[in-house]
C-alpha atoms as a PDB file:
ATOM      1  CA  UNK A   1      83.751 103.780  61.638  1.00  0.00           C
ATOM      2  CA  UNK A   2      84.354 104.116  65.135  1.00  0.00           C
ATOM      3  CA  UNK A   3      85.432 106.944  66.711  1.00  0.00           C
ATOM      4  CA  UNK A   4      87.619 107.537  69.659  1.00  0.00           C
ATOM      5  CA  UNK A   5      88.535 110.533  71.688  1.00  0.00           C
ATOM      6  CA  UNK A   6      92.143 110.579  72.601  1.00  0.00           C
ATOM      7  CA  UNK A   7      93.082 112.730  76.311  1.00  0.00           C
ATOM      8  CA  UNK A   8      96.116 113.026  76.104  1.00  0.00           C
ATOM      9  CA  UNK A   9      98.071 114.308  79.348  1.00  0.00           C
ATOM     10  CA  UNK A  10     100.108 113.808  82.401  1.00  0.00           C
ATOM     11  CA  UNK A  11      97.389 112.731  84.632  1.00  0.00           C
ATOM     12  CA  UNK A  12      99.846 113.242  87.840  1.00  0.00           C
ATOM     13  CA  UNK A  13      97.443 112.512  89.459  1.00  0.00           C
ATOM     14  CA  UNK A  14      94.065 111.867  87.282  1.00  0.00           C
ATOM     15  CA  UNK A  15      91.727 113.570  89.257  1.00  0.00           C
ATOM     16  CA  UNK A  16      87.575 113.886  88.520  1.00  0.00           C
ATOM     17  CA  UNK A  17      88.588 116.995  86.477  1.00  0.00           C
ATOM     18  CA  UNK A  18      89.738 114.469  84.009  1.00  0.00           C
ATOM     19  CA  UNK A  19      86.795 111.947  84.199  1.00  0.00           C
ATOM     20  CA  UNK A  20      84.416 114.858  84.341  1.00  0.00           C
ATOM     21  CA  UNK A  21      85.953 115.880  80.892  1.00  0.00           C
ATOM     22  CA  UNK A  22      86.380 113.117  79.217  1.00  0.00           C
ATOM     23  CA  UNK A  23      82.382 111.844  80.499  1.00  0.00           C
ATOM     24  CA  UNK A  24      81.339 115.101  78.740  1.00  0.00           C
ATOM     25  CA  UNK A  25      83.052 114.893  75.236  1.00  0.00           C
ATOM     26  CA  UNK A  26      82.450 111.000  74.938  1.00  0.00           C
ATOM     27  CA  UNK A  27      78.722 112.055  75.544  1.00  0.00           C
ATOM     28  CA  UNK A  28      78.086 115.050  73.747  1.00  0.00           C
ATOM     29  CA  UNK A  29      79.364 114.231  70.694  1.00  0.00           C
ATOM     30  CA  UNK A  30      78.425 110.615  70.692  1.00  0.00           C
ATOM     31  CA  UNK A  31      82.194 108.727  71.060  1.00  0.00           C
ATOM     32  CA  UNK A  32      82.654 105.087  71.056  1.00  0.00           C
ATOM     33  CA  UNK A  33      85.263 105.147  73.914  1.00  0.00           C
ATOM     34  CA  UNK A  34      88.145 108.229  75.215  1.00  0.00           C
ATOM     35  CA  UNK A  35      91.358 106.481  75.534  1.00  0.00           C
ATOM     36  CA  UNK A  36      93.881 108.445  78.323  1.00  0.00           C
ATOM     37  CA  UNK A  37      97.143 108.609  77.265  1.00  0.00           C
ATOM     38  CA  UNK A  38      99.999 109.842  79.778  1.00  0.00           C
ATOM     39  CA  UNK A  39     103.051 111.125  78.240  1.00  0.00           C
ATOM     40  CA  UNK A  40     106.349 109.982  78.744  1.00  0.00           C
ATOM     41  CA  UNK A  41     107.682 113.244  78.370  1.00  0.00           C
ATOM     42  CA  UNK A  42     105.304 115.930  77.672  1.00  0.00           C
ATOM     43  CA  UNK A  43     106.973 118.710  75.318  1.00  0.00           C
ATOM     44  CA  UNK A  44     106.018 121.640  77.310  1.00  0.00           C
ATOM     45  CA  UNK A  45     106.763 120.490  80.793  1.00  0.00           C
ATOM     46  CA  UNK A  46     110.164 118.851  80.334  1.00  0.00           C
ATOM     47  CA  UNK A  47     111.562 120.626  83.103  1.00  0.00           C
ATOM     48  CA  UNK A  48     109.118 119.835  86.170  1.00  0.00           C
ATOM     49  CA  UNK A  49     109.514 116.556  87.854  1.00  0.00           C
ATOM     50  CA  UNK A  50     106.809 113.962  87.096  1.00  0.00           C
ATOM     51  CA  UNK A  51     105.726 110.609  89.129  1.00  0.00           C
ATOM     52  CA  UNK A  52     106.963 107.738  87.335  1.00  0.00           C
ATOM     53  CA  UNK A  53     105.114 106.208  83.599  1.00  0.00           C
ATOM     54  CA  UNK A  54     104.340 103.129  86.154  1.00  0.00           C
ATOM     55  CA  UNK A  55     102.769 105.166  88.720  1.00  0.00           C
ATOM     56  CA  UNK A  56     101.113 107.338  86.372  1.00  0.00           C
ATOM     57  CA  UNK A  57      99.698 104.381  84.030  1.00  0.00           C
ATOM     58  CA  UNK A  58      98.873 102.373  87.243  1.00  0.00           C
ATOM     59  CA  UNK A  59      96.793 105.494  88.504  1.00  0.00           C
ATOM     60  CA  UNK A  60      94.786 106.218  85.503  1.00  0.00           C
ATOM     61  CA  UNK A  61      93.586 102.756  85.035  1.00  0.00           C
ATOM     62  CA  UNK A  62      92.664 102.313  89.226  1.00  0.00           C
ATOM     63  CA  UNK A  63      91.036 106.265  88.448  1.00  0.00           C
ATOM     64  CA  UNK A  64      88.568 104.890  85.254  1.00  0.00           C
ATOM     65  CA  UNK A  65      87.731 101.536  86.748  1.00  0.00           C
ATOM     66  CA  UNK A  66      84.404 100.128  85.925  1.00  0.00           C
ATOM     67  CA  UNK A  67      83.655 102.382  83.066  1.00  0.00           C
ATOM     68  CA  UNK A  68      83.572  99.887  79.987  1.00  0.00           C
ATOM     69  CA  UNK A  69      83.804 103.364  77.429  1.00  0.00           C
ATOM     70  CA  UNK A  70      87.270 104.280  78.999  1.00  0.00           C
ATOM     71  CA  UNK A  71      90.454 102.813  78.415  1.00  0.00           C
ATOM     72  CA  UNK A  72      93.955 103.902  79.071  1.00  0.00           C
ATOM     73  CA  UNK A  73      96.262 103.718  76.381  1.00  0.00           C
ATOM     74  CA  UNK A  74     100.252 103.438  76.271  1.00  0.00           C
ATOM     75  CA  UNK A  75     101.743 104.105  73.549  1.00  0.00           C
ATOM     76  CA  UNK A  76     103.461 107.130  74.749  1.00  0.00           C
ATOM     77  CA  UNK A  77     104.639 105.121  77.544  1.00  0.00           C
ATOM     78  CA  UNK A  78     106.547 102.553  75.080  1.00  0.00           C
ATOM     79  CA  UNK A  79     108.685 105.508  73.022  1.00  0.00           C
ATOM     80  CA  UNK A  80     111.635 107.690  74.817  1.00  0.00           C
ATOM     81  CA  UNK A  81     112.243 111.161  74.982  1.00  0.00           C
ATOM     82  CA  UNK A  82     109.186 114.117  74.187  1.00  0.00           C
ATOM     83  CA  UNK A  83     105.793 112.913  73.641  1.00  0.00           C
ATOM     84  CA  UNK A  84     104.933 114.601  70.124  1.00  0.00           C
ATOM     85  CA  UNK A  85     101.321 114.419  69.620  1.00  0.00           C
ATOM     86  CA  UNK A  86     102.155 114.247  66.142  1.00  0.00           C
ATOM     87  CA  UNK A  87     104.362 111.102  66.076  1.00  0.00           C
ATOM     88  CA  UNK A  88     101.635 109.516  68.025  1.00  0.00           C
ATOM     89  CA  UNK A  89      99.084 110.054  66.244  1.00  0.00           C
ATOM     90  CA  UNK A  90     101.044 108.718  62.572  1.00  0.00           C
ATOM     91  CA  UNK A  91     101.579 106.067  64.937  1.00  0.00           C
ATOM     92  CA  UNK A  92      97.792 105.616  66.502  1.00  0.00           C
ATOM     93  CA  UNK A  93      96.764 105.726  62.848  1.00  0.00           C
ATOM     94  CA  UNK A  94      98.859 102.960  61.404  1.00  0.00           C
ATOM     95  CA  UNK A  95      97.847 100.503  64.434  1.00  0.00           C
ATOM     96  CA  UNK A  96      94.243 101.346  63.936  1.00  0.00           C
ATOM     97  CA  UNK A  97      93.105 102.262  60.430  1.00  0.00           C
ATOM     98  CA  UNK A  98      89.512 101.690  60.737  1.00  0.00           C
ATOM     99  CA  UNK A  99      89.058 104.440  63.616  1.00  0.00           C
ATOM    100  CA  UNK A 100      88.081 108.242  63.297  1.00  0.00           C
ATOM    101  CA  UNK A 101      90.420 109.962  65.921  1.00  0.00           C
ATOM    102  CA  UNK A 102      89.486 112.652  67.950  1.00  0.00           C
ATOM    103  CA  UNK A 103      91.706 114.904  70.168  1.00  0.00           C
ATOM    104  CA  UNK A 104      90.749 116.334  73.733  1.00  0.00           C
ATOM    105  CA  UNK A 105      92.530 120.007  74.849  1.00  0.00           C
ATOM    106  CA  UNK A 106      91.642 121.894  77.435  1.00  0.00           C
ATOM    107  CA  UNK A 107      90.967 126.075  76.838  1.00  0.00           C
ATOM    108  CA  UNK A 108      94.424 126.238  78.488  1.00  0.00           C
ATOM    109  CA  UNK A 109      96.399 124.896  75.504  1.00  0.00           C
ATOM    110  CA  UNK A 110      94.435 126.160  72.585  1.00  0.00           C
ATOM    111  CA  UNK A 111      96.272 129.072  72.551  1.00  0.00           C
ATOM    112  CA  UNK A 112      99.569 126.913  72.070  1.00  0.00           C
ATOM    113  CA  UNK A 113      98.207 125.223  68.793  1.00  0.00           C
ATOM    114  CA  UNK A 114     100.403 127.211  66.560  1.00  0.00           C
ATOM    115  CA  UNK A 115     104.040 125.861  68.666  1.00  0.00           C
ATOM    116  CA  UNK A 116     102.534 122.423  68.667  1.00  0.00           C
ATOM    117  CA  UNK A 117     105.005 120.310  66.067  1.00  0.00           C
ATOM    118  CA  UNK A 118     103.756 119.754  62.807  1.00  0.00           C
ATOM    119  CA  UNK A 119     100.739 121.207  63.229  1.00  0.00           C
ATOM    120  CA  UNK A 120      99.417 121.807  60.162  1.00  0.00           C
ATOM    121  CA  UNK A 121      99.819 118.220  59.081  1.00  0.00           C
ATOM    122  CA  UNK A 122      98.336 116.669  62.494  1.00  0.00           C
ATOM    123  CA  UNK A 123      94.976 119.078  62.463  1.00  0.00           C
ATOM    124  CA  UNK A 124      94.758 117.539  58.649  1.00  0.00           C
ATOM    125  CA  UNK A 125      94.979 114.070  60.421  1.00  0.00           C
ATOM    126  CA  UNK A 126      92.146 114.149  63.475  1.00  0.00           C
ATOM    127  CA  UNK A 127      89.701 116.508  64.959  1.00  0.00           C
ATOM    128  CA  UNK A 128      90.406 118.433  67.809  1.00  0.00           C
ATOM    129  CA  UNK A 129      87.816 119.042  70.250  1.00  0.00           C
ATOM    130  CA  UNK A 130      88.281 121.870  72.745  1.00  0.00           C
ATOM    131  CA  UNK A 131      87.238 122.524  76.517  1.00  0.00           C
ATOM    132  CA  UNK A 132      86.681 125.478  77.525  1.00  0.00           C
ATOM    133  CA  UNK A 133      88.224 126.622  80.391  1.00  0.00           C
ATOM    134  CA  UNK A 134      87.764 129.938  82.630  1.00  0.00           C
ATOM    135  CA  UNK A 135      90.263 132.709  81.814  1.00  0.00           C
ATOM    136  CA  UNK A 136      91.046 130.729  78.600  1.00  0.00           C
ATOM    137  CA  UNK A 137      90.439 131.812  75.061  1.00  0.00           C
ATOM    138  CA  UNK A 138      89.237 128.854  72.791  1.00  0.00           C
ATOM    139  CA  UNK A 139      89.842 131.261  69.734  1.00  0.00           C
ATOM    140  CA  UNK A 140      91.876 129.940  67.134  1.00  0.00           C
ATOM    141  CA  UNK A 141      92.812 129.882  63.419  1.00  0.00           C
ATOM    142  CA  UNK A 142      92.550 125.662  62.816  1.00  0.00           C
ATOM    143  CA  UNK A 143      89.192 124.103  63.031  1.00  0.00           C
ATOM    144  CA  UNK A 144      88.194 122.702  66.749  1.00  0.00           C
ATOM    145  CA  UNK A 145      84.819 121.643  68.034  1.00  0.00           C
ATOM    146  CA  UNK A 146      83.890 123.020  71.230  1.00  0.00           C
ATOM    147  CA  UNK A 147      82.927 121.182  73.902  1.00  0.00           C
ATOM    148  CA  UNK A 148      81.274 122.865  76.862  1.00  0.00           C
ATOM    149  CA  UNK A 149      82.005 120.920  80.280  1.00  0.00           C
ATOM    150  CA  UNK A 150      80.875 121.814  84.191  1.00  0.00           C
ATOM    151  CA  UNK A 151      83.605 123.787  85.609  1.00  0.00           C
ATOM    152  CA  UNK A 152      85.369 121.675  88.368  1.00  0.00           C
ATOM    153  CA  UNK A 153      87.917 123.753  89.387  1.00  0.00           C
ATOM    154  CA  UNK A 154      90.653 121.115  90.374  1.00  0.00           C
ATOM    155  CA  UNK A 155      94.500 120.767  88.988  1.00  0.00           C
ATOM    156  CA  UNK A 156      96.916 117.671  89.718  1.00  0.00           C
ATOM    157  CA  UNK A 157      98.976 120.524  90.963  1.00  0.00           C
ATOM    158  CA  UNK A 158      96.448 121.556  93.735  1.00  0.00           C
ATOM    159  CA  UNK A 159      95.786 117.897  94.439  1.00  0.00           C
ATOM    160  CA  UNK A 160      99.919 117.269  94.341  1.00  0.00           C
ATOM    161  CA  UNK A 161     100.224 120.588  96.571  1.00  0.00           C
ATOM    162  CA  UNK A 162      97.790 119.275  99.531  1.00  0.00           C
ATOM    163  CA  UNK A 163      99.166 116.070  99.926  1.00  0.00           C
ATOM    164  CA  UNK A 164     102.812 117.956 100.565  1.00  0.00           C
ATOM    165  CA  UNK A 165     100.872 119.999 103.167  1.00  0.00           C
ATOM    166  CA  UNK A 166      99.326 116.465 104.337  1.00  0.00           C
ATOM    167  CA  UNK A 167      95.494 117.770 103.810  1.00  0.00           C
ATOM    168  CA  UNK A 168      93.102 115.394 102.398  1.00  0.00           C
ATOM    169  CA  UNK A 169      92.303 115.285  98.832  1.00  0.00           C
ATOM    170  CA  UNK A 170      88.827 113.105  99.333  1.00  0.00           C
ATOM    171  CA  UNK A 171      86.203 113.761  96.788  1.00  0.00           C
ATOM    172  CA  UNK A 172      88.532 115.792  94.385  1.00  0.00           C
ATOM    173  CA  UNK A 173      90.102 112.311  93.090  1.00  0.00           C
ATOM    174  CA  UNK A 174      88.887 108.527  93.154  1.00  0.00           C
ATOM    175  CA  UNK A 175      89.268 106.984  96.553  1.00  0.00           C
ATOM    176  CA  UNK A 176      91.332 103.930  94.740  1.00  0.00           C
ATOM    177  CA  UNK A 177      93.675 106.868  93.403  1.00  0.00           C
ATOM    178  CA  UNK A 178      94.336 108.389  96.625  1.00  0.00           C
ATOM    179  CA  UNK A 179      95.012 105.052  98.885  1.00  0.00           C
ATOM    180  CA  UNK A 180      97.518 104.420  95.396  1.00  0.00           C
ATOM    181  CA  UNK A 181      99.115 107.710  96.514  1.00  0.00           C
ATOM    182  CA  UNK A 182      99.361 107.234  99.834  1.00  0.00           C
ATOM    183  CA  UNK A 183     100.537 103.477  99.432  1.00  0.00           C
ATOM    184  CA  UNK A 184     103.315 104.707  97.399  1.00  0.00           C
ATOM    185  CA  UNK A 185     103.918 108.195  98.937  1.00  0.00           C
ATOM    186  CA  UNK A 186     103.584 110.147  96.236  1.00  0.00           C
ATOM    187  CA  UNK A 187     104.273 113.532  96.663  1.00  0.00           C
ATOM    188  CA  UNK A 188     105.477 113.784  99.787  1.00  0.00           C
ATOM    189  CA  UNK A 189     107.239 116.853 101.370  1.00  0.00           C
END
């Protein structure tokens, strides 16, 4: 059975925080591919603006170009309202029946696991695999693998931050990513 690790996220902007991640899990616990998925409308951050699904989807795929084990997936993209990790994954599992899922959090929303919706019925459903994360406890009551990952200490918010103050973002996200921003002007002031 093949089995795919789902990173799930806004990825506004997908930075090598992301890749980094994903490069880890996919490797150390021998994946056949992660598939990103951006949210339309991610549950917890329905209040903050977000770049566009287009923009978003567009980055992602220019940010894991010419790696063959990533793939960017849209299912999120093709429903309204919240992104439920729950409905997707029903959904995920239907569309692919012969594939072992796998879920990517970071340390940062471990801690959430028990608000997540329907979570007792989606942990029964896939794996999740969690990465640690400084200042973040991976302590929880439902069953995760942990997955330990170099610390790269970079957040689409810092990245979204310095292009408002016009400072460079080179070598914190994918040079195709950042002429994408610029092209479109993305998070300017």
């Amino acid at each position: 059975m093949k089995k795919v690790g789902i990173f799930g996220g806004t990825f506004d902007p997908p930075h090598y925080g992301h890749l980094l991640m994903a490069n880890e899990v996919l490797e150390s616990l021998n994946l056949s591919e992660i598939w990103f998925m951006p949210n339309q409308i991610p549950p917890h951050k329905q209040n903050r603006p977000i770049s566009s699904s287009e923009h978003r989807f567009n980055m992602l795929n220019l940010a894991i170009e010419g790696n063959d084990a990533f793939r960017v997936e849209p299912i999120e993209l093709e429903r309204e309202g919240p992104s439920y990790t729950y409905d997707t994954m029903v959904l995920l599992k239907k569309r692919y029946p012969h594939i072992e899922f796998y879920f990517i959090i970071g340390g940062d929303m471990i801690e959430f696991l028990p608000q997540w919706y329907k979570i007792d019925q989606l942990h029964n459903m896939i794996q999740f695999i969690g990465v640690k994360r400084p200042n973040f406890s991976v302590e929880t009551d439902y069953p995760i693998v942990e997955v330990e990952v170099p610390q790269f200490d970079v957040s689409s918010s810092m990245i979204r931050h310095r292009f408002m103050e016009g400072k460079h973002a080179r070598y914190l996200l994918p040079d195709s990513v950042i002429r994408y921003i610029k092209e479109h002007q993305l998070y300017e002031s």
